[in-house]
N, C-alpha and C. Protein backbone atom coordinates (compact mmCIF):
# COMPACT_ATOMS: atom_id res chain seq x y z
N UNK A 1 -6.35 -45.77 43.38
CA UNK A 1 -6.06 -45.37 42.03
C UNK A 1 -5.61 -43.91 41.98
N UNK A 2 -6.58 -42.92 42.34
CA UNK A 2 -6.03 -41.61 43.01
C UNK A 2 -4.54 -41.63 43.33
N UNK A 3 -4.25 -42.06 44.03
CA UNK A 3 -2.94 -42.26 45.00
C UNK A 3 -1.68 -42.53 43.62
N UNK A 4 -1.56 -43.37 43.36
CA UNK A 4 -1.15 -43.73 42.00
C UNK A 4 -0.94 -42.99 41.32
N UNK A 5 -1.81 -42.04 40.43
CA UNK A 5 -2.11 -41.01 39.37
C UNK A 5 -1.12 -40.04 40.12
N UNK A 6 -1.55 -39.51 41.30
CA UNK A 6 -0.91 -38.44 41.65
C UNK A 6 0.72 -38.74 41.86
N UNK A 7 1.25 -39.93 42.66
CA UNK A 7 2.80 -40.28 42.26
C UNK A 7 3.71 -40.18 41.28
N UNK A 8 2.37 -40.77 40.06
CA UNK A 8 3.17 -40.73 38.84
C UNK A 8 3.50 -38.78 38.39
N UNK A 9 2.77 -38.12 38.58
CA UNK A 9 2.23 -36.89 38.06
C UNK A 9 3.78 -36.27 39.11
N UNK A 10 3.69 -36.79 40.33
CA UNK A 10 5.30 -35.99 40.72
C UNK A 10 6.54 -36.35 40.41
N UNK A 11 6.16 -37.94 40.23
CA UNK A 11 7.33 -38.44 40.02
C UNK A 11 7.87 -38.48 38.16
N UNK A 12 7.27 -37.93 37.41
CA UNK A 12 7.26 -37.57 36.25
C UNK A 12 8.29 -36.39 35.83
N UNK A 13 8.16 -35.43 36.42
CA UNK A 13 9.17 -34.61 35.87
C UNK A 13 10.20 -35.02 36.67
N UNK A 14 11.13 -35.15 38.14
CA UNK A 14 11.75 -36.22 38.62
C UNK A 14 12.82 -36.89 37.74
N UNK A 15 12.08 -37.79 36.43
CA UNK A 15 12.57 -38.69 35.78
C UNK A 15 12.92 -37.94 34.52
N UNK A 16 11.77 -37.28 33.95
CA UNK A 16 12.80 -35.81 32.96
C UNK A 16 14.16 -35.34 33.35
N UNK A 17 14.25 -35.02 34.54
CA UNK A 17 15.08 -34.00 34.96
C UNK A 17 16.31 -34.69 35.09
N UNK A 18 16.29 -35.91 35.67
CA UNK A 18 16.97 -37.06 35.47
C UNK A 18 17.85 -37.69 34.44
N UNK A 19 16.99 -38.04 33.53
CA UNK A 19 17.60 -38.13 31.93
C UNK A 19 18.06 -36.81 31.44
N UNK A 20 17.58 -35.85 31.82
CA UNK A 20 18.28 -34.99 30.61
C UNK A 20 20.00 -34.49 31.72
N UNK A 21 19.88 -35.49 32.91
CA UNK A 21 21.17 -34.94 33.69
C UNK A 21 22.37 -35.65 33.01
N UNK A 22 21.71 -36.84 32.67
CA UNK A 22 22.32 -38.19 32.49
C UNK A 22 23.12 -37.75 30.83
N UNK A 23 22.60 -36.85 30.20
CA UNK A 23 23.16 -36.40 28.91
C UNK A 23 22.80 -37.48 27.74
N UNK A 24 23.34 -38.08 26.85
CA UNK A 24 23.00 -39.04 25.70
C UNK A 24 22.17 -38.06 24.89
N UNK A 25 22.58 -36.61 24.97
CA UNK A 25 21.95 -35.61 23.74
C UNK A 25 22.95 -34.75 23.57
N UNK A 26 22.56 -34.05 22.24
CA UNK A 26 23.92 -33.27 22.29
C UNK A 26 23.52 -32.06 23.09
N UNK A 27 25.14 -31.56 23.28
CA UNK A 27 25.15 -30.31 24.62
C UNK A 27 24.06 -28.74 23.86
N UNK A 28 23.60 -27.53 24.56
CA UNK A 28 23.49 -26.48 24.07
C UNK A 28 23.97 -25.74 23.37
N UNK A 29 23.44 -25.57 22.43
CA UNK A 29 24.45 -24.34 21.18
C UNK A 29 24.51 -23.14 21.98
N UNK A 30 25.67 -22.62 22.46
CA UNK A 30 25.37 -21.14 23.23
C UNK A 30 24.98 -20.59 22.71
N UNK A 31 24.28 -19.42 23.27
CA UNK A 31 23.47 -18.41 22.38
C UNK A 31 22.40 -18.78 22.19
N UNK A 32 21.88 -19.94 21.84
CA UNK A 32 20.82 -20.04 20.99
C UNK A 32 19.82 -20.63 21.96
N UNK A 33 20.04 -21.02 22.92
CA UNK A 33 19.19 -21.50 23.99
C UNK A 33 18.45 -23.06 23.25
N UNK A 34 18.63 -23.43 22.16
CA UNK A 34 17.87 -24.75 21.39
C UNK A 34 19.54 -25.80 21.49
N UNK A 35 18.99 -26.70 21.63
CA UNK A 35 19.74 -27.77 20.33
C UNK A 35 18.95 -29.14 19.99
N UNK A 36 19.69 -29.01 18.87
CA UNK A 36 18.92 -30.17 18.25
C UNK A 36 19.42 -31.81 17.96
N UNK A 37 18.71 -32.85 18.05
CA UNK A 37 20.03 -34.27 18.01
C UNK A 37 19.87 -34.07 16.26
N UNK A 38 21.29 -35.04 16.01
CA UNK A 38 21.76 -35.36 14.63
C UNK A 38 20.85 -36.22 13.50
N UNK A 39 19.49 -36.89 14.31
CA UNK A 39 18.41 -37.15 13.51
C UNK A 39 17.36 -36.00 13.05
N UNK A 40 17.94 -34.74 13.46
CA UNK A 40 16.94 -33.68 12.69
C UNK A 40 17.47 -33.01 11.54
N UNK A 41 18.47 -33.90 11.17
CA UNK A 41 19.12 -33.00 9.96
C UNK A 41 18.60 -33.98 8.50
N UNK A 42 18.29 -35.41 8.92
CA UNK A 42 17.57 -35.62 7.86
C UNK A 42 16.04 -35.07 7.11
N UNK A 43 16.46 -34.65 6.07
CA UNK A 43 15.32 -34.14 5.29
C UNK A 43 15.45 -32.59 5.39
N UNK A 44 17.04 -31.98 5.40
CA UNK A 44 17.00 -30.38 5.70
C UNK A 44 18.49 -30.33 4.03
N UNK A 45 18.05 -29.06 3.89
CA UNK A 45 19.09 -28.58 2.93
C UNK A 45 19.38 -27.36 3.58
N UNK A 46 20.60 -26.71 3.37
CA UNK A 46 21.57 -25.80 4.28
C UNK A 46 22.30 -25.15 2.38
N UNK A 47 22.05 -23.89 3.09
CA UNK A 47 23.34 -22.99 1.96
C UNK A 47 24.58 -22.64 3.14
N UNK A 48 26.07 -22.67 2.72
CA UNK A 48 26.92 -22.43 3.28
C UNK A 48 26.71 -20.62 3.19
N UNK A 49 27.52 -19.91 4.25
CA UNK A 49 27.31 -18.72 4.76
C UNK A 49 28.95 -18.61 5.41
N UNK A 50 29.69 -19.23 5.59
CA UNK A 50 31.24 -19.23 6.04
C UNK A 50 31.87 -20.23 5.83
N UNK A 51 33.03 -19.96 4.84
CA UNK A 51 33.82 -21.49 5.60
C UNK A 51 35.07 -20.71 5.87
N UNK A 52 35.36 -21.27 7.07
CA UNK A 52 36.67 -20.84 7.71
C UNK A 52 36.84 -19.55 8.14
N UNK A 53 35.85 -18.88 8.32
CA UNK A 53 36.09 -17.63 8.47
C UNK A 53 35.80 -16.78 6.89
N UNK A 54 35.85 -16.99 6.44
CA UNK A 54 35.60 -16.43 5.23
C UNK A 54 34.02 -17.00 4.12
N UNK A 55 33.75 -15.77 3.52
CA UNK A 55 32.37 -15.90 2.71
C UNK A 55 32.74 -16.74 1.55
N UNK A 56 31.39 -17.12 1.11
CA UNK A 56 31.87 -18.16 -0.61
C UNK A 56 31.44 -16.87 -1.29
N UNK A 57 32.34 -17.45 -2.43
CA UNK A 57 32.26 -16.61 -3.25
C UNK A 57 30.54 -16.58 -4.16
N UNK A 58 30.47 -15.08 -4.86
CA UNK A 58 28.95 -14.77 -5.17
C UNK A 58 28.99 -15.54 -6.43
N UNK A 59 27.73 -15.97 -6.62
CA UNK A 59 27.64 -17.03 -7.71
C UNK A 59 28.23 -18.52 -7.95
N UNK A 60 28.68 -19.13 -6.52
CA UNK A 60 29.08 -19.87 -6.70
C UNK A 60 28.55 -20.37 -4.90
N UNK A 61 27.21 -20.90 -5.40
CA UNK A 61 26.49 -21.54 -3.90
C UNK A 61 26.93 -22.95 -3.62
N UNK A 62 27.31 -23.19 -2.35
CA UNK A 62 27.79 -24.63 -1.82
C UNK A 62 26.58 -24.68 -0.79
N UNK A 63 26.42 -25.98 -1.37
CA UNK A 63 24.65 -26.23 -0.54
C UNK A 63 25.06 -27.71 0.28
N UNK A 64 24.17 -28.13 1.35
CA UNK A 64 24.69 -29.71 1.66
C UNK A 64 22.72 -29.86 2.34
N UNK A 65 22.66 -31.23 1.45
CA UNK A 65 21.50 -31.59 1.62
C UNK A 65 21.49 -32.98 2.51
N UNK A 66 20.82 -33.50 3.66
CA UNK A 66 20.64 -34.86 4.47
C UNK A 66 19.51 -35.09 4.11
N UNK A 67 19.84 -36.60 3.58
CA UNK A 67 18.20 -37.32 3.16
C UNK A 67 19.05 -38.81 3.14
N UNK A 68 18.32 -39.40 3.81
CA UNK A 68 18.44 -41.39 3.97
C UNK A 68 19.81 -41.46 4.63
N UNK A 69 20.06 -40.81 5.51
CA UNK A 69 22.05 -40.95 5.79
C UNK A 69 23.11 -40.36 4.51
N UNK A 70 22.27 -39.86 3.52
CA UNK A 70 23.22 -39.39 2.78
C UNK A 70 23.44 -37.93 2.62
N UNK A 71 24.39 -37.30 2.69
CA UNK A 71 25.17 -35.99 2.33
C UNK A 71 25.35 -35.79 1.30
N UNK A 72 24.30 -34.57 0.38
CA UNK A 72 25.07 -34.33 -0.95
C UNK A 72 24.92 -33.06 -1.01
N UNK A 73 25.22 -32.41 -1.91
CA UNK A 73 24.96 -31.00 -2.41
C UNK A 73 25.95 -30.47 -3.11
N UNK A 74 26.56 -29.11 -3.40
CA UNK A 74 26.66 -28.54 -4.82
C UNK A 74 28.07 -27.80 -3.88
N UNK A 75 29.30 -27.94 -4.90
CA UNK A 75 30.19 -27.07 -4.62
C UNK A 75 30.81 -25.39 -4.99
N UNK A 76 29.74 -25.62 -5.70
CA UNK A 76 30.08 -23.88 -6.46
C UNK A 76 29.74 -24.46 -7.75
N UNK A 77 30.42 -25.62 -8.25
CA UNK A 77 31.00 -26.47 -9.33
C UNK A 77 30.48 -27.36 -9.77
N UNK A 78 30.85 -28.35 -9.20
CA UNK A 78 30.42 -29.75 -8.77
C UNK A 78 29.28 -30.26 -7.60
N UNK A 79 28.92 -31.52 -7.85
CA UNK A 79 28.00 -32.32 -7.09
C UNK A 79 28.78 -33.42 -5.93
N UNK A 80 28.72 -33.20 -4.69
CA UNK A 80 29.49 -33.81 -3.96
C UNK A 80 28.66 -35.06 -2.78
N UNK A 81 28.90 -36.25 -2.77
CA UNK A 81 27.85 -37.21 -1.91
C UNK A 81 28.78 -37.72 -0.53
N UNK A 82 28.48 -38.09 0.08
CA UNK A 82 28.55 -39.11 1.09
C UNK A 82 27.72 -39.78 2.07
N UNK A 83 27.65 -40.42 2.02
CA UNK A 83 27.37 -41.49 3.78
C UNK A 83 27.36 -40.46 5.13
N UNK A 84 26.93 -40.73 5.85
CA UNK A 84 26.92 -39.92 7.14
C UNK A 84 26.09 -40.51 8.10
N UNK A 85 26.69 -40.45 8.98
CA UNK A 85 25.83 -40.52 10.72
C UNK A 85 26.66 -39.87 11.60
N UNK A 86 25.59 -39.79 12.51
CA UNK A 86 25.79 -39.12 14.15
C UNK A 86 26.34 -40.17 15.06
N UNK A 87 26.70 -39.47 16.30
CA UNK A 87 26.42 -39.96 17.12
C UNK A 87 27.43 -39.23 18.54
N UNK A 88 25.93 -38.71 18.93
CA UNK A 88 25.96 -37.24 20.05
C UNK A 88 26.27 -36.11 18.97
N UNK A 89 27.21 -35.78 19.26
CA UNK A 89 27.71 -34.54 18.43
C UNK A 89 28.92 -34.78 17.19
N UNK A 90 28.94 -35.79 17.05
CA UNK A 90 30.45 -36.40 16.43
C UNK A 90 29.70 -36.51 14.95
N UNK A 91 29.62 -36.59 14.17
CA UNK A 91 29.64 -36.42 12.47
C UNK A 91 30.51 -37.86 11.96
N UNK A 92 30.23 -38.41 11.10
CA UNK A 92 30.95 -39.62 10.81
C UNK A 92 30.62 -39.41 9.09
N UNK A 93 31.63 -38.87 8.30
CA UNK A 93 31.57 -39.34 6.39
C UNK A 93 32.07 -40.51 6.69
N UNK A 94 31.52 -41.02 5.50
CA UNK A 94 32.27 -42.05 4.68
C UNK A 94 32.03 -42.48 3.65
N UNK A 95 33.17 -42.80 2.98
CA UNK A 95 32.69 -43.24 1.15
C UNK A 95 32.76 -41.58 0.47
N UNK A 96 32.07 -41.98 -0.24
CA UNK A 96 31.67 -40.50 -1.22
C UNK A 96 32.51 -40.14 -2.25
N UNK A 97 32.05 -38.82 -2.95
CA UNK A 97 32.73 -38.71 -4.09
C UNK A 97 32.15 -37.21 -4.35
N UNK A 98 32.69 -37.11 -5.90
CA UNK A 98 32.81 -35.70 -6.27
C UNK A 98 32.58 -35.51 -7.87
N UNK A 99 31.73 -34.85 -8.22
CA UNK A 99 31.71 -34.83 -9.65
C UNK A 99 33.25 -33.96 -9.99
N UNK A 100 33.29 -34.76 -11.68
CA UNK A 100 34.74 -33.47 -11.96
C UNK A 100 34.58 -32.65 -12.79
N UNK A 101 33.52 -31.71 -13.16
CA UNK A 101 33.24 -30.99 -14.17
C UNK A 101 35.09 -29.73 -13.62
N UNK A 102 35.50 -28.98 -14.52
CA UNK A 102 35.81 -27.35 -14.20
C UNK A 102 35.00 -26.36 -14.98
N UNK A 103 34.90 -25.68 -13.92
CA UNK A 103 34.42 -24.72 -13.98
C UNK A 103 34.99 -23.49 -13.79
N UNK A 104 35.20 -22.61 -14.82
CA UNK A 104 36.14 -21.00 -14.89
C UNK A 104 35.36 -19.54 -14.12
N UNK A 105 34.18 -19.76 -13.85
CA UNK A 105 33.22 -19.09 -13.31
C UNK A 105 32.86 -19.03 -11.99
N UNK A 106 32.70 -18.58 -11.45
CA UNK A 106 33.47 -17.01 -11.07
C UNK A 106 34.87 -17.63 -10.97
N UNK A 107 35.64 -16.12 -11.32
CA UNK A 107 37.05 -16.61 -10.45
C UNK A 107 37.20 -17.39 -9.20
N UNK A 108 38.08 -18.16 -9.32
CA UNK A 108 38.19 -18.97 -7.71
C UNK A 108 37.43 -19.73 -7.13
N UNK A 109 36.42 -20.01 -8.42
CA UNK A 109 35.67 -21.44 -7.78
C UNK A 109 36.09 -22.56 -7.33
N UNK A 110 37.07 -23.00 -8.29
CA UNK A 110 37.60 -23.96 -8.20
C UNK A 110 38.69 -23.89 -6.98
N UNK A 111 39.04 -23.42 -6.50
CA UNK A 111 39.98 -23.14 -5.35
C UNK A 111 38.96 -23.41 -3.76
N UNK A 112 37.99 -22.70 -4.58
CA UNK A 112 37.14 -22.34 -3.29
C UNK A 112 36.57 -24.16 -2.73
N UNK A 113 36.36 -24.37 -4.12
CA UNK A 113 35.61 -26.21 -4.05
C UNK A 113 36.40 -27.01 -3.49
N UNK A 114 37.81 -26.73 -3.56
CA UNK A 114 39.30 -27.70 -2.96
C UNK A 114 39.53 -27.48 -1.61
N UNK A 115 39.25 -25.85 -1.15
CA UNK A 115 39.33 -25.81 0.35
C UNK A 115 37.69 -26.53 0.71
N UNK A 116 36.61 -25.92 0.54
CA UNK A 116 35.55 -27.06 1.23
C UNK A 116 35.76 -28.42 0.72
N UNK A 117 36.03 -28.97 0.45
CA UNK A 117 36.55 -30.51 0.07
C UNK A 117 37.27 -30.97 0.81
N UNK A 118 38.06 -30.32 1.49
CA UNK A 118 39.25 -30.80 2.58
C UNK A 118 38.58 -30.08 3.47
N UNK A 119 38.17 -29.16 3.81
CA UNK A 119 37.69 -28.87 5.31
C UNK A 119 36.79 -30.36 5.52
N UNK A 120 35.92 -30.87 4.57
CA UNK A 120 34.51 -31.30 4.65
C UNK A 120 34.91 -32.99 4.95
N UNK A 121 36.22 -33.23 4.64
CA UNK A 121 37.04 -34.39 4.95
C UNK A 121 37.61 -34.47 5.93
N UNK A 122 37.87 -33.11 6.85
CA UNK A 122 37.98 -33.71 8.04
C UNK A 122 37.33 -33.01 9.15
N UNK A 123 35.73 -32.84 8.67
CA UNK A 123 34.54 -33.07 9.75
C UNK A 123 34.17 -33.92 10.66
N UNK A 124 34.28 -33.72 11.55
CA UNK A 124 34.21 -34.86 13.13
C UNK A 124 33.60 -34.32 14.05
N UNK A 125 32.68 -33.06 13.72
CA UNK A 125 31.60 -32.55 14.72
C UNK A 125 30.52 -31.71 13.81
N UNK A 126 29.42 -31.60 14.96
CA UNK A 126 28.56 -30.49 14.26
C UNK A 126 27.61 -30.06 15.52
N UNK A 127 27.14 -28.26 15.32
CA UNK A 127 26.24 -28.26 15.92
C UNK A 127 25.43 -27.90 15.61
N UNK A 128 24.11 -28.26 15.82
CA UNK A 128 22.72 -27.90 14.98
C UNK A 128 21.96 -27.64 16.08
N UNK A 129 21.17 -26.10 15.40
CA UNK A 129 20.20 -25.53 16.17
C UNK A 129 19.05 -24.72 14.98
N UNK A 130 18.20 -24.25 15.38
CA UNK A 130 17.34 -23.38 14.71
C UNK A 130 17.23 -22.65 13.62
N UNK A 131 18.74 -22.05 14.11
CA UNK A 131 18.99 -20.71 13.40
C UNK A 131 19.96 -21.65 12.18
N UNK A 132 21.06 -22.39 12.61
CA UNK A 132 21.66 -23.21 11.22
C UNK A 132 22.80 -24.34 12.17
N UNK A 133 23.46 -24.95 11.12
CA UNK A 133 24.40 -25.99 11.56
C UNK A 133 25.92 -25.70 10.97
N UNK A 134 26.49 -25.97 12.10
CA UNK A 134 28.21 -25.82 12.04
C UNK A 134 28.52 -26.82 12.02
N UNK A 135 29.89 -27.53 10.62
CA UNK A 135 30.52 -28.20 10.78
C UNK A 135 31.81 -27.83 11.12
N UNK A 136 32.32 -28.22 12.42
CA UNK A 136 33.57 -28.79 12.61
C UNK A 136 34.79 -29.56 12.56
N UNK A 137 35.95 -28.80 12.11
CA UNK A 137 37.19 -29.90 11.66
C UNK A 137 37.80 -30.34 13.21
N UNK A 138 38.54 -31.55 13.06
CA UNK A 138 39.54 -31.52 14.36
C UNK A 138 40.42 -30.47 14.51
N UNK A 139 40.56 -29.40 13.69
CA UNK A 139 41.48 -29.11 14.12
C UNK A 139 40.88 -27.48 14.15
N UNK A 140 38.99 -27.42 14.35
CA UNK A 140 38.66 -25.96 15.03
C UNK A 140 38.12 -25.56 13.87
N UNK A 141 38.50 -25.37 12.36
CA UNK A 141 37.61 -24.86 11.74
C UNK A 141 36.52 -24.77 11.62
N UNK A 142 35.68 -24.04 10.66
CA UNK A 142 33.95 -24.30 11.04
C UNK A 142 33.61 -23.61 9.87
N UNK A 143 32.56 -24.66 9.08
CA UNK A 143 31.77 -24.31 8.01
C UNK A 143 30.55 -24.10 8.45
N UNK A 144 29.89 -23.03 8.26
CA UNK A 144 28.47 -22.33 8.81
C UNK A 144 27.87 -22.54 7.55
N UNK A 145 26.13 -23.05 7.97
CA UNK A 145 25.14 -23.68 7.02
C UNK A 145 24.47 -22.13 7.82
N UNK A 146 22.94 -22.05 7.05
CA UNK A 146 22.08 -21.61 7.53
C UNK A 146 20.45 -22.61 6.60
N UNK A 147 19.83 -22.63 7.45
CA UNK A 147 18.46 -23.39 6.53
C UNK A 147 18.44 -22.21 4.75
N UNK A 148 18.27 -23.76 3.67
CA UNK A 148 18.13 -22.76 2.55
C UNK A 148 16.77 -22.87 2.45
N UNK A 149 16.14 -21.92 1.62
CA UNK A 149 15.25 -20.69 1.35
C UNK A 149 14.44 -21.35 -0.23
């Protein structure tokens, strides 16, 4: 029995080291030394902090909340939903919609709500770590979340 116990006890990390060679997680966020899979974003709300390189405008918070596979949150403006899953690092919308209130407040909300609306349509990655989550367009852009407060 001894004999046994102790095999398993070496041959244990062995089989860690193994699977995590084998990948089926998503890769490391550089920098951050964490990452996290795409089932830890259910039950998190995120305030945006960049899109595209550029800040949102003040008074006009774009939030994105994950709860049950669904994506919703606030455009400055409007209330925006979708469908969502993972799988590895890949991001999958689908469906969804958009409230249509306008809104004149602040200047350039409404501009601002039309570029995240189309960045947010063609999201096909993300990376999530500690510190916050990046969505990625195909074609390189990146909307920066940070955990909201």
């Amino acid at each position: 029995m001894k004999k046994r116990i102790k095999q398993t006890a070496v041959l244990f990390p062995f089989l860690l080291l193994l699977l995590a060679a084998c990948g089926g997680g998503p890769a490391a966020v550089p920098g951050s030394g964490t990452s996290l899979p795409g089932s830890a974003l259910e039950g998190t709300t995120w305030t945006m902090t960049s899109l595209a390189q550029s800040k949102p405008l003040a008074g006009a918070e774009i939030t994105a909340g994950f709860m049950d596979g669904e994506l919703s949150g606030s455009t400055g403006c409007n209330t925006y939903f979708y469908t969502y899953r993972t799988d590895g690092l890949r991001m999958i919308l689908e469906g969804g919609g958009v409230t249509e209130m306008a809104c004149s407040q602040p200047q350039g909300v409404m501009e601002q709500e039309e570029l995240f609306l189309d960045y947010l349509h063609q999201v096909d990655q993300f990376i999530l770590s500690e510190d916050g989550l990046q969505l990625i367009t195909g074609d390189g852009d990146v909307i920066i979340f940070v955990p909201r407060k």
